[in-house]
N, C-alpha and C. Protein backbone atom coordinates (compact mmCIF):
# COMPACT_ATOMS: atom_id res chain seq x y z
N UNK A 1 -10.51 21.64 17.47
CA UNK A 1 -9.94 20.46 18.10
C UNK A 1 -8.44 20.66 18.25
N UNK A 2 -8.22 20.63 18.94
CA UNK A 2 -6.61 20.77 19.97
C UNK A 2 -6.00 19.03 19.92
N UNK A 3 -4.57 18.99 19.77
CA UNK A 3 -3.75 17.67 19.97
C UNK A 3 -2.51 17.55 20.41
N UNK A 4 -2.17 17.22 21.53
CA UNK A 4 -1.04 17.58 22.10
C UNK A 4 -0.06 15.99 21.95
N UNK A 5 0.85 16.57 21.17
CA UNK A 5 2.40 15.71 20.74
C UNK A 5 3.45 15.61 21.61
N UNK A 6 4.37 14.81 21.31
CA UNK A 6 5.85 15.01 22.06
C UNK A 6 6.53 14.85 20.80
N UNK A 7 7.59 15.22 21.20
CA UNK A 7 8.31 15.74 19.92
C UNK A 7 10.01 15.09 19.73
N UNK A 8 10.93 14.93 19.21
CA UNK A 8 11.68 14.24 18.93
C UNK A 8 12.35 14.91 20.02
N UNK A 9 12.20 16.49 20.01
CA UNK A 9 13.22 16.73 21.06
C UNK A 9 12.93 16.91 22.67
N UNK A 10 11.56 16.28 22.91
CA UNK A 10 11.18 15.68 24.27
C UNK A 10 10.23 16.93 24.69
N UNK A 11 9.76 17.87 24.19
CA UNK A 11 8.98 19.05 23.82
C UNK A 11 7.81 18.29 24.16
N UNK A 12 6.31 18.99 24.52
CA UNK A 12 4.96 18.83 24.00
C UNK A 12 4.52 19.86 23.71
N UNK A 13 3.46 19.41 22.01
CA UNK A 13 3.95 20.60 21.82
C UNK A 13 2.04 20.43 21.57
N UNK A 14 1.09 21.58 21.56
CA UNK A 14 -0.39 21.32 20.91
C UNK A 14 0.07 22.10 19.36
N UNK A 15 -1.06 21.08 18.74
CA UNK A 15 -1.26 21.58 17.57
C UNK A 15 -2.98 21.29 16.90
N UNK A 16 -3.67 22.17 16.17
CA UNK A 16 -4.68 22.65 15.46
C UNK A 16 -4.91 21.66 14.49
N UNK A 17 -6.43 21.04 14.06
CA UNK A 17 -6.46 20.27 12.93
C UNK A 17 -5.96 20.57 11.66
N UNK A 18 -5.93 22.08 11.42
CA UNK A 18 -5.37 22.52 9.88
C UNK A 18 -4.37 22.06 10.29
N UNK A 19 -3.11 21.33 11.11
CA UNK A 19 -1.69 21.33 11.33
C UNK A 19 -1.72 20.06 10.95
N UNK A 20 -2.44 18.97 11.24
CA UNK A 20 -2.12 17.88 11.14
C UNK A 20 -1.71 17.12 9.64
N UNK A 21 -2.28 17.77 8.55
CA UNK A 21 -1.49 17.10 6.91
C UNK A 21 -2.10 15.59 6.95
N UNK A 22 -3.12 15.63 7.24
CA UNK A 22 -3.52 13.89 6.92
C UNK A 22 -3.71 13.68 5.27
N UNK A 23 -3.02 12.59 5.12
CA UNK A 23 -2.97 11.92 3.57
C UNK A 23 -3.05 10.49 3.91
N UNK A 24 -2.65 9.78 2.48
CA UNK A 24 -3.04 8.32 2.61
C UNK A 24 -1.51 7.97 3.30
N UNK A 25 -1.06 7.29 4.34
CA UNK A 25 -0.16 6.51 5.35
C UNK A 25 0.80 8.05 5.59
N UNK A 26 0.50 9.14 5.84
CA UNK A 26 1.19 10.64 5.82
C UNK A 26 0.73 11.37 6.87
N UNK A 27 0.98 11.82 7.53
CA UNK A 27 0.24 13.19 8.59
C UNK A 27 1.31 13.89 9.76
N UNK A 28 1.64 15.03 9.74
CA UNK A 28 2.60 16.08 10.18
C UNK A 28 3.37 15.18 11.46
N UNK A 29 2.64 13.92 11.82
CA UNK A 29 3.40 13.47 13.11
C UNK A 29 4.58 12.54 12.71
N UNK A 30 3.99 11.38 11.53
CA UNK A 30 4.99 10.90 10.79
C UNK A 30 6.16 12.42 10.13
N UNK A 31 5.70 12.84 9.71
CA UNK A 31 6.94 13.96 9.06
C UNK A 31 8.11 14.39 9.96
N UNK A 32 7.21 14.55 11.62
CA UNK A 32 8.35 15.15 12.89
C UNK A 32 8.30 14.18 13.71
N UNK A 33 8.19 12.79 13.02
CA UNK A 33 8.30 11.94 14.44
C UNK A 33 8.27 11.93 15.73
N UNK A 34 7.18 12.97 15.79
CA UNK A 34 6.29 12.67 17.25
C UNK A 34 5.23 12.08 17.48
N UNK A 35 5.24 11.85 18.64
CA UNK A 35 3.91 10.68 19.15
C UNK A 35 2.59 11.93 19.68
N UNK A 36 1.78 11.57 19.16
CA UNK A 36 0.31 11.82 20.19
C UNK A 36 0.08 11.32 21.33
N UNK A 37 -0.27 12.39 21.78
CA UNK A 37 -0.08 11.92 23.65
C UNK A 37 -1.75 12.36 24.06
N UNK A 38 -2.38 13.46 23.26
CA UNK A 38 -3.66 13.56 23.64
C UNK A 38 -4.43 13.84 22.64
N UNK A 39 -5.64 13.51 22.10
CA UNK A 39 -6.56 13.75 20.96
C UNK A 39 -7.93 13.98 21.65
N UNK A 40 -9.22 14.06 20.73
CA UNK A 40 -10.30 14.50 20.57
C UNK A 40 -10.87 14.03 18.94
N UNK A 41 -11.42 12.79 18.90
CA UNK A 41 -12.14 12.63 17.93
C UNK A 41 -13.88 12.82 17.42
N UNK A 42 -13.89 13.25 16.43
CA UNK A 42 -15.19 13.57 16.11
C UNK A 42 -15.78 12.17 15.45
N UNK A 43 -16.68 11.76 15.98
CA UNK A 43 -17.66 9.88 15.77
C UNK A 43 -18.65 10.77 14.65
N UNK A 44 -18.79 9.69 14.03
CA UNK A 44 -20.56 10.04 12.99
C UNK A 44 -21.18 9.15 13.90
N UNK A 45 -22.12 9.79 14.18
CA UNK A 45 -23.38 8.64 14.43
C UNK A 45 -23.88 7.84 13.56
N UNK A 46 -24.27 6.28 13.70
CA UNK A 46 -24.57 5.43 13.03
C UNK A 46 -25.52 3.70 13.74
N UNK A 47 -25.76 3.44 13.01
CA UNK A 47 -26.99 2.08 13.68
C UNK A 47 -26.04 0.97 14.49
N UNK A 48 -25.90 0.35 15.12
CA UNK A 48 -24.96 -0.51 15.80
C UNK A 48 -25.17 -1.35 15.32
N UNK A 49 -25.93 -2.17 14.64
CA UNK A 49 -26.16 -3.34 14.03
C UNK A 49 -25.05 -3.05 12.37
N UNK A 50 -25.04 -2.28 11.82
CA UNK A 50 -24.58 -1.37 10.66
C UNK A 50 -23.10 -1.29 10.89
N UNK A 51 -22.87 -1.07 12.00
CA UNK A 51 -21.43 -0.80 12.42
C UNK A 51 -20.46 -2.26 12.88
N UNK A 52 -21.39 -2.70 13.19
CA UNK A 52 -21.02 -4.50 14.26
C UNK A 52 -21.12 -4.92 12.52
N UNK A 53 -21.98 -4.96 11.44
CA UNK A 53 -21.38 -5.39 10.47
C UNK A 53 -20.29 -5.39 9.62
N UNK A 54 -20.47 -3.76 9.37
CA UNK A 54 -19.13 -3.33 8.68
C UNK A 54 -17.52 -4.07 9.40
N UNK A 55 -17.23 -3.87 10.76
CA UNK A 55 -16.55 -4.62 11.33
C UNK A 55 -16.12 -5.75 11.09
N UNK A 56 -17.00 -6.64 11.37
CA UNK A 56 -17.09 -7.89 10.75
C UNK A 56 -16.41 -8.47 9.26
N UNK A 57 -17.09 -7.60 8.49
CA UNK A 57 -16.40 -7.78 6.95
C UNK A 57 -15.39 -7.43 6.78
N UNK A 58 -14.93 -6.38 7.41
CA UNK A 58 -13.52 -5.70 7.65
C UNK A 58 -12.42 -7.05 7.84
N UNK A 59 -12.88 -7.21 9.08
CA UNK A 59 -11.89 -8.89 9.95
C UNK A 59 -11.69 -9.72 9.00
N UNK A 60 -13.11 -10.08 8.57
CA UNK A 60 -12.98 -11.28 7.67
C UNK A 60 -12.04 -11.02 6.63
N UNK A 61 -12.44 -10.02 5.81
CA UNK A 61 -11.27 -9.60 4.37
C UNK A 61 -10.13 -10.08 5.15
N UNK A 62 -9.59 -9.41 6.22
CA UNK A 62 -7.92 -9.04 6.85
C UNK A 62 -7.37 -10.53 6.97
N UNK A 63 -8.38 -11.35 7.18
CA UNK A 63 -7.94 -12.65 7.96
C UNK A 63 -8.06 -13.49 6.60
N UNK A 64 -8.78 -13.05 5.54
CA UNK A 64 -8.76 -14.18 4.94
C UNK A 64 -7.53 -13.95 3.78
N UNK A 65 -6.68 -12.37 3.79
CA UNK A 65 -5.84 -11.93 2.73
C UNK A 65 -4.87 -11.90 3.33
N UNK A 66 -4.55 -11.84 4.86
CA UNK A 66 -3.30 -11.70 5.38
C UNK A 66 -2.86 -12.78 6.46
N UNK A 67 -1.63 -12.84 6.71
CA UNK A 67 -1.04 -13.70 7.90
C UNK A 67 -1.09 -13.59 8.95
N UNK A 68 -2.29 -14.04 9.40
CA UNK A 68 -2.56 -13.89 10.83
C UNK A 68 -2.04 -14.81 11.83
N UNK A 69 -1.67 -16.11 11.23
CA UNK A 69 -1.16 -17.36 11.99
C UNK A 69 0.15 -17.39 12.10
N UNK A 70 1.12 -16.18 11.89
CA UNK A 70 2.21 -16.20 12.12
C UNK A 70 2.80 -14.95 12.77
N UNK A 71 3.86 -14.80 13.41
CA UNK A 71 3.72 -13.11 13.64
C UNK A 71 4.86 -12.45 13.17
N UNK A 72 4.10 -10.78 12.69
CA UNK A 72 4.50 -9.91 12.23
C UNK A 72 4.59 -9.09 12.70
N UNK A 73 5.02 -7.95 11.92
CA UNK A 73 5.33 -6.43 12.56
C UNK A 73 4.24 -6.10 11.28
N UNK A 74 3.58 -6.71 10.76
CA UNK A 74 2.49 -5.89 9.84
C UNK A 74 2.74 -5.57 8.57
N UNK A 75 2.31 -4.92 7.56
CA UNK A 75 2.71 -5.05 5.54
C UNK A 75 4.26 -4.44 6.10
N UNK A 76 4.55 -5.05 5.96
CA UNK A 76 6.16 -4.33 5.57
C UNK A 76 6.49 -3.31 4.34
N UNK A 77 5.68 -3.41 3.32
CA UNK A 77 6.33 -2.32 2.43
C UNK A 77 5.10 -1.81 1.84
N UNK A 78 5.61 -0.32 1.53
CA UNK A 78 4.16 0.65 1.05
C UNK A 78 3.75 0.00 -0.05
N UNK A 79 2.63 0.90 -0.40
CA UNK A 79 2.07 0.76 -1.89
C UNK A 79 2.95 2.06 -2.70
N UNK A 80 3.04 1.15 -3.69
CA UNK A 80 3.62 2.42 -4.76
C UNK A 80 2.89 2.77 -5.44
N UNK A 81 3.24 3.97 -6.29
CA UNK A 81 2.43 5.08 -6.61
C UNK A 81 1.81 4.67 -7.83
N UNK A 82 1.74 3.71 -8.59
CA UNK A 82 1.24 3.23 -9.90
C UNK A 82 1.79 1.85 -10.11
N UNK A 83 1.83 1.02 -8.43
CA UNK A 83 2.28 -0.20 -8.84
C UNK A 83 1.36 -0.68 -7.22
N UNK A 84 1.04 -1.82 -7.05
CA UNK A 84 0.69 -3.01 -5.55
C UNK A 84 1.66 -3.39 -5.35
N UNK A 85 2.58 -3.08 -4.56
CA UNK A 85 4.15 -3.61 -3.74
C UNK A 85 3.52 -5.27 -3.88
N UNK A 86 2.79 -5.68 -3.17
CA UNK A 86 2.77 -7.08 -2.73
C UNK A 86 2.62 -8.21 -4.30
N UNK A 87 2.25 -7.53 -4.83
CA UNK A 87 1.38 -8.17 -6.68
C UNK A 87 2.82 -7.92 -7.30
N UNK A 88 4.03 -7.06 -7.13
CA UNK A 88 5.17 -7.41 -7.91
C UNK A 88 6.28 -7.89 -7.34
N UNK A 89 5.89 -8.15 -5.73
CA UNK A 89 7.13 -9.28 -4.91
C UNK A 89 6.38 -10.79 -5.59
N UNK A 90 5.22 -11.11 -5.53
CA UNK A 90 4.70 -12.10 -6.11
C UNK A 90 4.85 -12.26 -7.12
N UNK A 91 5.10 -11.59 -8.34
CA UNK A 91 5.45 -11.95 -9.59
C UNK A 91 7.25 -12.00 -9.60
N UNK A 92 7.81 -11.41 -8.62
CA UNK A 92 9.23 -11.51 -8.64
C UNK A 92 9.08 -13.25 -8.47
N UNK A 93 8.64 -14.27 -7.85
CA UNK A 93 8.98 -15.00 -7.26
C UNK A 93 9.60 -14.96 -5.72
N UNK A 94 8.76 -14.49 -5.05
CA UNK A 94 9.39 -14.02 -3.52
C UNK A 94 8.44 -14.36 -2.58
N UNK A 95 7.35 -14.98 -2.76
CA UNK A 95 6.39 -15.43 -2.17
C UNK A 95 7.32 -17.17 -1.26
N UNK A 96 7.28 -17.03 -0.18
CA UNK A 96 7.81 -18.21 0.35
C UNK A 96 9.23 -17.72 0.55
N UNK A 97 9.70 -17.26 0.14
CA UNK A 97 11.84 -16.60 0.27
C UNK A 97 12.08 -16.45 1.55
N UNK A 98 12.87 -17.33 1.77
CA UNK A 98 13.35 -17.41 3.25
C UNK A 98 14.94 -16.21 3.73
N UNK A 99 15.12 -16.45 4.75
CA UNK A 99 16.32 -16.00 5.20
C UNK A 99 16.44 -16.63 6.73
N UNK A 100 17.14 -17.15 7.18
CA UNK A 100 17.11 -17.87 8.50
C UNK A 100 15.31 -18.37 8.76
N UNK A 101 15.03 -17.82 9.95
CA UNK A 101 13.66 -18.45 9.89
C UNK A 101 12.55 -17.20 9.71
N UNK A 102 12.67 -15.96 8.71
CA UNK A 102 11.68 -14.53 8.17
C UNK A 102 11.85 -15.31 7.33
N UNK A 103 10.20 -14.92 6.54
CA UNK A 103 9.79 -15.58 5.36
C UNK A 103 9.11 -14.61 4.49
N UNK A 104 8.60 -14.54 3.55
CA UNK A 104 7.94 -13.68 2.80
C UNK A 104 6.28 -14.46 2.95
N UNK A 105 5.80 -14.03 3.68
CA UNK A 105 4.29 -14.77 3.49
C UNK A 105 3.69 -15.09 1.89
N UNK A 106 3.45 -16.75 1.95
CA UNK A 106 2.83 -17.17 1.02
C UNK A 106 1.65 -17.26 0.92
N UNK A 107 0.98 -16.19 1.88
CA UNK A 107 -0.12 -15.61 1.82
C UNK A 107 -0.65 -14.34 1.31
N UNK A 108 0.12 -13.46 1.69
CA UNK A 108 0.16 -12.28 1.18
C UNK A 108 1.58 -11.46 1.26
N UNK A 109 2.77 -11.32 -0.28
CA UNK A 109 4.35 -10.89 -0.16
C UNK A 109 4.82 -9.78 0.27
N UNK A 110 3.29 -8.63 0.90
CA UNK A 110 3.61 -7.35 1.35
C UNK A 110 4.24 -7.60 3.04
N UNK A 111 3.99 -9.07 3.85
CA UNK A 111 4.53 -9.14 4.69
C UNK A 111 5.59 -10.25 5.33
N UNK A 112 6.59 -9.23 6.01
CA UNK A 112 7.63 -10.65 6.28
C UNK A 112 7.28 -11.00 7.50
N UNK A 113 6.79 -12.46 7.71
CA UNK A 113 6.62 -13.15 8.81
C UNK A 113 7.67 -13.78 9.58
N UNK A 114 7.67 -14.09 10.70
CA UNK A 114 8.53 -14.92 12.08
C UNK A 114 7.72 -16.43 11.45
N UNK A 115 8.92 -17.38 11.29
CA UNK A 115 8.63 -18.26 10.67
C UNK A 115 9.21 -19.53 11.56
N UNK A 116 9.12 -18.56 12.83
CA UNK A 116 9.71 -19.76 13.98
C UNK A 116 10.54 -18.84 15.04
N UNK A 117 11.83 -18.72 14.71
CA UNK A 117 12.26 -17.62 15.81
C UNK A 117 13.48 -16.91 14.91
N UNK A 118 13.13 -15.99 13.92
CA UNK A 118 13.59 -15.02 13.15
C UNK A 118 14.18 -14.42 14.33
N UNK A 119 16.03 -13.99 13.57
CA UNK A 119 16.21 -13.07 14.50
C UNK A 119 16.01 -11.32 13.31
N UNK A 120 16.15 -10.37 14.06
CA UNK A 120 16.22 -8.96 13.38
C UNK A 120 17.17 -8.89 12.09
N UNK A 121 18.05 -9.61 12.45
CA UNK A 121 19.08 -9.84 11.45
C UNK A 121 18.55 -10.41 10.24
N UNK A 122 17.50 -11.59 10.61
CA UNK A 122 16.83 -12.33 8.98
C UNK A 122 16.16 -11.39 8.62
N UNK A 123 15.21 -10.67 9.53
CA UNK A 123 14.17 -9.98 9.03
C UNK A 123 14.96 -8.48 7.71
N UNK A 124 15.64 -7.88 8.56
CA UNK A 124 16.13 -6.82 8.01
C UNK A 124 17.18 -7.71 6.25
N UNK A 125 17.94 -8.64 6.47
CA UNK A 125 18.23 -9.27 5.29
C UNK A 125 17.19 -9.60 4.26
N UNK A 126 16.52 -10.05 5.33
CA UNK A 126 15.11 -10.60 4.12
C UNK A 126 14.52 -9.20 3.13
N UNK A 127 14.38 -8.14 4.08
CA UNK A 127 13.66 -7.07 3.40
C UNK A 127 14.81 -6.39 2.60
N UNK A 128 15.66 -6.24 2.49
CA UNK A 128 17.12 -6.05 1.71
C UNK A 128 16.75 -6.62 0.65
N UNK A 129 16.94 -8.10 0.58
CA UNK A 129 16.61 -8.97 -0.65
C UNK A 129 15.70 -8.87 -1.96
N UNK A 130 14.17 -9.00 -0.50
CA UNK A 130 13.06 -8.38 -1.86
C UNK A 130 13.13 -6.95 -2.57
N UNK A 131 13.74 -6.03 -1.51
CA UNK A 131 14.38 -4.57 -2.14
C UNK A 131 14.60 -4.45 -3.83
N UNK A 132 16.13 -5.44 -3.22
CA UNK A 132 17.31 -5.47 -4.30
C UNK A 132 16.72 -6.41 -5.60
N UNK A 133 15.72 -7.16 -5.48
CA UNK A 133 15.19 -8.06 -6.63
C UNK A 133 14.20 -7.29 -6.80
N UNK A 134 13.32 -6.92 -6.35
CA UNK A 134 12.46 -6.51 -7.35
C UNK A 134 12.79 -5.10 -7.73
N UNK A 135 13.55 -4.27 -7.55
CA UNK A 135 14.74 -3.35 -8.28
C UNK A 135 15.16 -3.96 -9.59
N UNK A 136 15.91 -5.35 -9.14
CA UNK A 136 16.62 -5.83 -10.90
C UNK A 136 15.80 -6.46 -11.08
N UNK A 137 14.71 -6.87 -10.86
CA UNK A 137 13.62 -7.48 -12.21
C UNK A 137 12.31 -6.40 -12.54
N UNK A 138 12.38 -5.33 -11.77
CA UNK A 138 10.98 -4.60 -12.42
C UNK A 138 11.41 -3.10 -12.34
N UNK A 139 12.43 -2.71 -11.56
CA UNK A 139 13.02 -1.31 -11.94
C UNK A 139 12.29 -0.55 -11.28
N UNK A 140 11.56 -0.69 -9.91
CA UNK A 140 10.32 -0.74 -9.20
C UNK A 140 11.39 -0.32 -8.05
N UNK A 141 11.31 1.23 -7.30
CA UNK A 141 11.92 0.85 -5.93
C UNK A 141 10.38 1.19 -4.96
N UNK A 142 10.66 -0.31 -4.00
CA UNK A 142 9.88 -0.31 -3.10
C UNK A 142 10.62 0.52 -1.75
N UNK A 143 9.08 0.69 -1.08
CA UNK A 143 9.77 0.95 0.26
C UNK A 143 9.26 0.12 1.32
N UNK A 144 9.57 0.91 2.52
CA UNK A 144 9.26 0.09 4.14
C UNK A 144 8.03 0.83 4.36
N UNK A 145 6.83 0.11 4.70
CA UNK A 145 6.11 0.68 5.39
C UNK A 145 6.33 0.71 6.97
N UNK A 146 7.05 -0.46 7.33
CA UNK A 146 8.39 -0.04 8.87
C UNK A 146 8.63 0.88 9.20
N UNK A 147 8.60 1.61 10.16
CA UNK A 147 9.65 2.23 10.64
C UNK A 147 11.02 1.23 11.50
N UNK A 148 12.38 1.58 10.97
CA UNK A 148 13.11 0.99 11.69
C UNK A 148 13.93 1.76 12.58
N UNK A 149 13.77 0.63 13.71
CA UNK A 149 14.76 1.98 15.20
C UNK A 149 15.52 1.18 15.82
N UNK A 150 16.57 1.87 16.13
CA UNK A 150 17.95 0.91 16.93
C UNK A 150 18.91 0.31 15.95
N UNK A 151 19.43 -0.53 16.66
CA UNK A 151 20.42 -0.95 15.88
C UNK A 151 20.38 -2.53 15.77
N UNK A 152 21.10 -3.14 14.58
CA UNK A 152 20.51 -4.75 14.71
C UNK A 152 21.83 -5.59 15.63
């Protein structure tokens, strides 16, 4: 299987499945910040009734653990390596923490929601905040599961 990228420096370039480095939220494209421009996936075959379920339960979990009624750019910060990012912004007290109108969902604290008309500026403060606190209360550095681009 062949996959043809573009590349930071405007290159396309193919590359081989041994190339790709897939891990858990990791794989050679995140590393060189290039985009996939062409793939080839291999499907398992499976029952459609089996599959239309699994689906289903999938949604439901997502919708019933995350903020769907507000909008996001998605979990904002990884999982750490022997800690749940979202289970120690919640014990920080950061569940609900505002900054202009970005909020920390009081649904689930792995994501910062538009809580009306957030500008980039709340959002990026807001994620600063929970940073810098749950640093001085758990000694815990989180990260972005974000990528951030441009300038605010």
């Amino acid at each position: 299987m062949r996959q043809y990228t573009w590349t930071t420096t405007g290159n396309i370039k193919e590359i081989g499945l041994d190339e790709h480095k897939f891990s858990y939220r990791k794989s050679i494209f995140f590393e060189r910040k290039s985009i996939i421009l062409e793939t080839t996936l291999k499907l398992k075959k499976g029952k459609k009734n089996e599959i239309e379920e699994k689906i289903k339960e999938f949604q439901r979990l997502r919708k019933d653990k995350q903020p769907y009624d507000k909008p996001s750019a998605g979990s904002t910060f990884k999982r750490g390596e022997d800690f749940v990012t979202a289970e120690i912004i919640d014990r920080c007290g950061l569940k609900g923490m505002k900054i202009g109108e970005a909020m920390v969902s009081d649904k689930h604290a792995g994501f910062i929601i538009n809580n009306g008309k957030a500008t980039s500026s709340d959002i990026l403060k807001l994620i600063e905040y929970v940073k810098k606190t749950v640093l001085e209360k758990t000694g815990k550095q989180i990260e972005l599961e974000l990528e951030i681009i441009g300038e605010e």
